[in-house]
C-alpha atoms as a PDB file:
ATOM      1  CA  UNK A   1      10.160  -0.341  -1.016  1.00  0.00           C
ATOM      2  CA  UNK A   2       9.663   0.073   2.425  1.00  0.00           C
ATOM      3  CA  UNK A   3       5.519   0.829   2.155  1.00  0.00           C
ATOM      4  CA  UNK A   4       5.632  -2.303  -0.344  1.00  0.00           C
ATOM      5  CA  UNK A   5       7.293  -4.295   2.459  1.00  0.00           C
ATOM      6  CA  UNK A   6       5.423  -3.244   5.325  1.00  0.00           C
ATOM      7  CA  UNK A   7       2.149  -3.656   2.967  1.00  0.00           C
ATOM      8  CA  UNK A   8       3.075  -7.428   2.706  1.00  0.00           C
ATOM      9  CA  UNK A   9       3.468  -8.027   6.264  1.00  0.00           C
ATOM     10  CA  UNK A  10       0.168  -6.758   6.963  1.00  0.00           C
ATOM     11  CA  UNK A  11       0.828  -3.438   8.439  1.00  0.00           C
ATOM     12  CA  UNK A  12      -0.625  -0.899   5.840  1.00  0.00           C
ATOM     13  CA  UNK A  13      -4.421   0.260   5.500  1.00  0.00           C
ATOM     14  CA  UNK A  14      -5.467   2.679   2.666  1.00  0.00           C
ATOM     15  CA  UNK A  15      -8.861   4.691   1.991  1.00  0.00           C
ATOM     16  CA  UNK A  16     -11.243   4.016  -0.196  1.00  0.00           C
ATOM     17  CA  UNK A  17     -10.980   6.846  -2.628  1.00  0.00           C
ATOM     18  CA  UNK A  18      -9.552   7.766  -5.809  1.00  0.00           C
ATOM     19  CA  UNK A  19      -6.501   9.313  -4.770  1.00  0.00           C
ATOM     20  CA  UNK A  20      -5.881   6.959  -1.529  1.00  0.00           C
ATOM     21  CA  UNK A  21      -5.027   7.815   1.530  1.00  0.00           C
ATOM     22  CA  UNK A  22      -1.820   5.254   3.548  1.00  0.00           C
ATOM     23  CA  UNK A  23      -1.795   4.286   7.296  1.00  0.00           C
ATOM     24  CA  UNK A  24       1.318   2.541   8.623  1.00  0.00           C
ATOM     25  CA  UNK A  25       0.968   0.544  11.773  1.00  0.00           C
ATOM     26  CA  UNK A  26      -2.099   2.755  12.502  1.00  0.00           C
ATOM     27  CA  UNK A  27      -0.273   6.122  11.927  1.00  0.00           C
ATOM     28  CA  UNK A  28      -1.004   8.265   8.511  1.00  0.00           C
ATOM     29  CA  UNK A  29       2.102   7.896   6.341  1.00  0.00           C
ATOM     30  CA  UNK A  30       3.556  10.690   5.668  1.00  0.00           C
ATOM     31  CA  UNK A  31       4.727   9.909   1.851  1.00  0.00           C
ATOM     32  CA  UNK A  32       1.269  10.253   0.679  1.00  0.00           C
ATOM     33  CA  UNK A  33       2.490  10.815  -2.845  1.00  0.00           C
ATOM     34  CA  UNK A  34       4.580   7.467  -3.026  1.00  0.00           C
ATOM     35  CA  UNK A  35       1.596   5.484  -1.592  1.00  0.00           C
ATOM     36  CA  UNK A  36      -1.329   7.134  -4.207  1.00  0.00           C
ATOM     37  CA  UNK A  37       2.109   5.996  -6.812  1.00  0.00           C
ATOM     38  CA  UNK A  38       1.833   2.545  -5.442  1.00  0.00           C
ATOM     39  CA  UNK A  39      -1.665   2.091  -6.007  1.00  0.00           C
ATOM     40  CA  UNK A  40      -2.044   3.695  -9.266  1.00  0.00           C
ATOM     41  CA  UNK A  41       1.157   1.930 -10.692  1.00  0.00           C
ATOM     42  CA  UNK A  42      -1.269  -1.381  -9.596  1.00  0.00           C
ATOM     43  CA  UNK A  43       1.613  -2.769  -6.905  1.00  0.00           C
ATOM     44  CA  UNK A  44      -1.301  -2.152  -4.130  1.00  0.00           C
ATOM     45  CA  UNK A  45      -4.756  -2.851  -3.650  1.00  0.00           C
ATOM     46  CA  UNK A  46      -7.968  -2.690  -0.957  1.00  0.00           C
ATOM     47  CA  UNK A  47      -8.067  -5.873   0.115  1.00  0.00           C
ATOM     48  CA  UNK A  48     -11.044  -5.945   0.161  1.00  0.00           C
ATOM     49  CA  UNK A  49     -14.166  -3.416  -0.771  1.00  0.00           C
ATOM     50  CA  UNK A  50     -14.847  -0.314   1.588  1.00  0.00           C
ATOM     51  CA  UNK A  51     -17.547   2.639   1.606  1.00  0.00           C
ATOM     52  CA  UNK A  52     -15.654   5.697   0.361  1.00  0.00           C
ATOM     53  CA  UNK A  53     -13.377   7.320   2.741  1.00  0.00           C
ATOM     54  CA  UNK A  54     -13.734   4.244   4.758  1.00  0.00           C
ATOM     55  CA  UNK A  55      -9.988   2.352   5.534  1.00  0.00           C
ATOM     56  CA  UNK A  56      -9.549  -1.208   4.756  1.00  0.00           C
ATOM     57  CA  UNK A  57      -5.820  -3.436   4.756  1.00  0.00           C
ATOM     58  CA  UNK A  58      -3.848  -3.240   1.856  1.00  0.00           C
ATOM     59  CA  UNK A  59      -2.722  -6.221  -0.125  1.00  0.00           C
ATOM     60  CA  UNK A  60       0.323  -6.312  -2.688  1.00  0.00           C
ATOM     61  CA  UNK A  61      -0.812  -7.386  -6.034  1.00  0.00           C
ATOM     62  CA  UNK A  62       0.972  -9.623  -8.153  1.00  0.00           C
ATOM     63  CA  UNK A  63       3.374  -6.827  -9.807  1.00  0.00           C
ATOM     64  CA  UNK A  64       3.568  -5.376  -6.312  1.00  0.00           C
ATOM     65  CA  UNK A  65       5.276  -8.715  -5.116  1.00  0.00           C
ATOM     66  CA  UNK A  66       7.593  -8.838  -8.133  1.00  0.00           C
ATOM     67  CA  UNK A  67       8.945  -5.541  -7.435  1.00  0.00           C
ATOM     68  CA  UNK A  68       9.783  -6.652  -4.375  1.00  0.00           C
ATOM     69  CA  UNK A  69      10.921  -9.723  -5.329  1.00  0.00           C
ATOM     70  CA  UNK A  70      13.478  -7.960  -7.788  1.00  0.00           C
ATOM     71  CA  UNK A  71      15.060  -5.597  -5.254  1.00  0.00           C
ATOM     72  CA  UNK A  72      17.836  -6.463  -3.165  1.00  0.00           C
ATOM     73  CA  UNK A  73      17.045  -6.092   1.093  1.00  0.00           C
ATOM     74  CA  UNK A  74      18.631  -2.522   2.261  1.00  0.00           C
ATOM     75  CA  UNK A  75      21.552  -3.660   4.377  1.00  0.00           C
END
């Protein structure tokens, strides 16, 4: 949830790729697994068209803002 939230605030870049690469705040992420999960579950997308290997922001699709939508803030 965290990558979903920080992904709607603006923070998150991915690379263009099959199998995508995350960047948090600049930094790679270090749960590459859960982000390549993200995107192929369709909860995050380029936002908009790169050159392969090339990193571009990340935008939450629609499902990607109901998930967040439907869980409760970590206290």
């Amino acid at each position: 949830m965290a990558i979903l939230r920080a992904a709607a605030a603006g923070r998150v870049e991915m690379t263009c790729s099959c199998e995508p690469d995350l960047y948090v705040d600049g930094l790679a992420c270090c749960d590459q697994t859960t982000g390549r999960l993200l995107a192929h579950a369709g909860l995050i997308r380029p936002a908009r068209p790169g050159s392969l290997g090339q990193r571009v922001p990340v935008r939450l699709t629609a499902a990607g803002h109901a998930a967040l939508q439907a869980t409760p803030e970590a206290a």
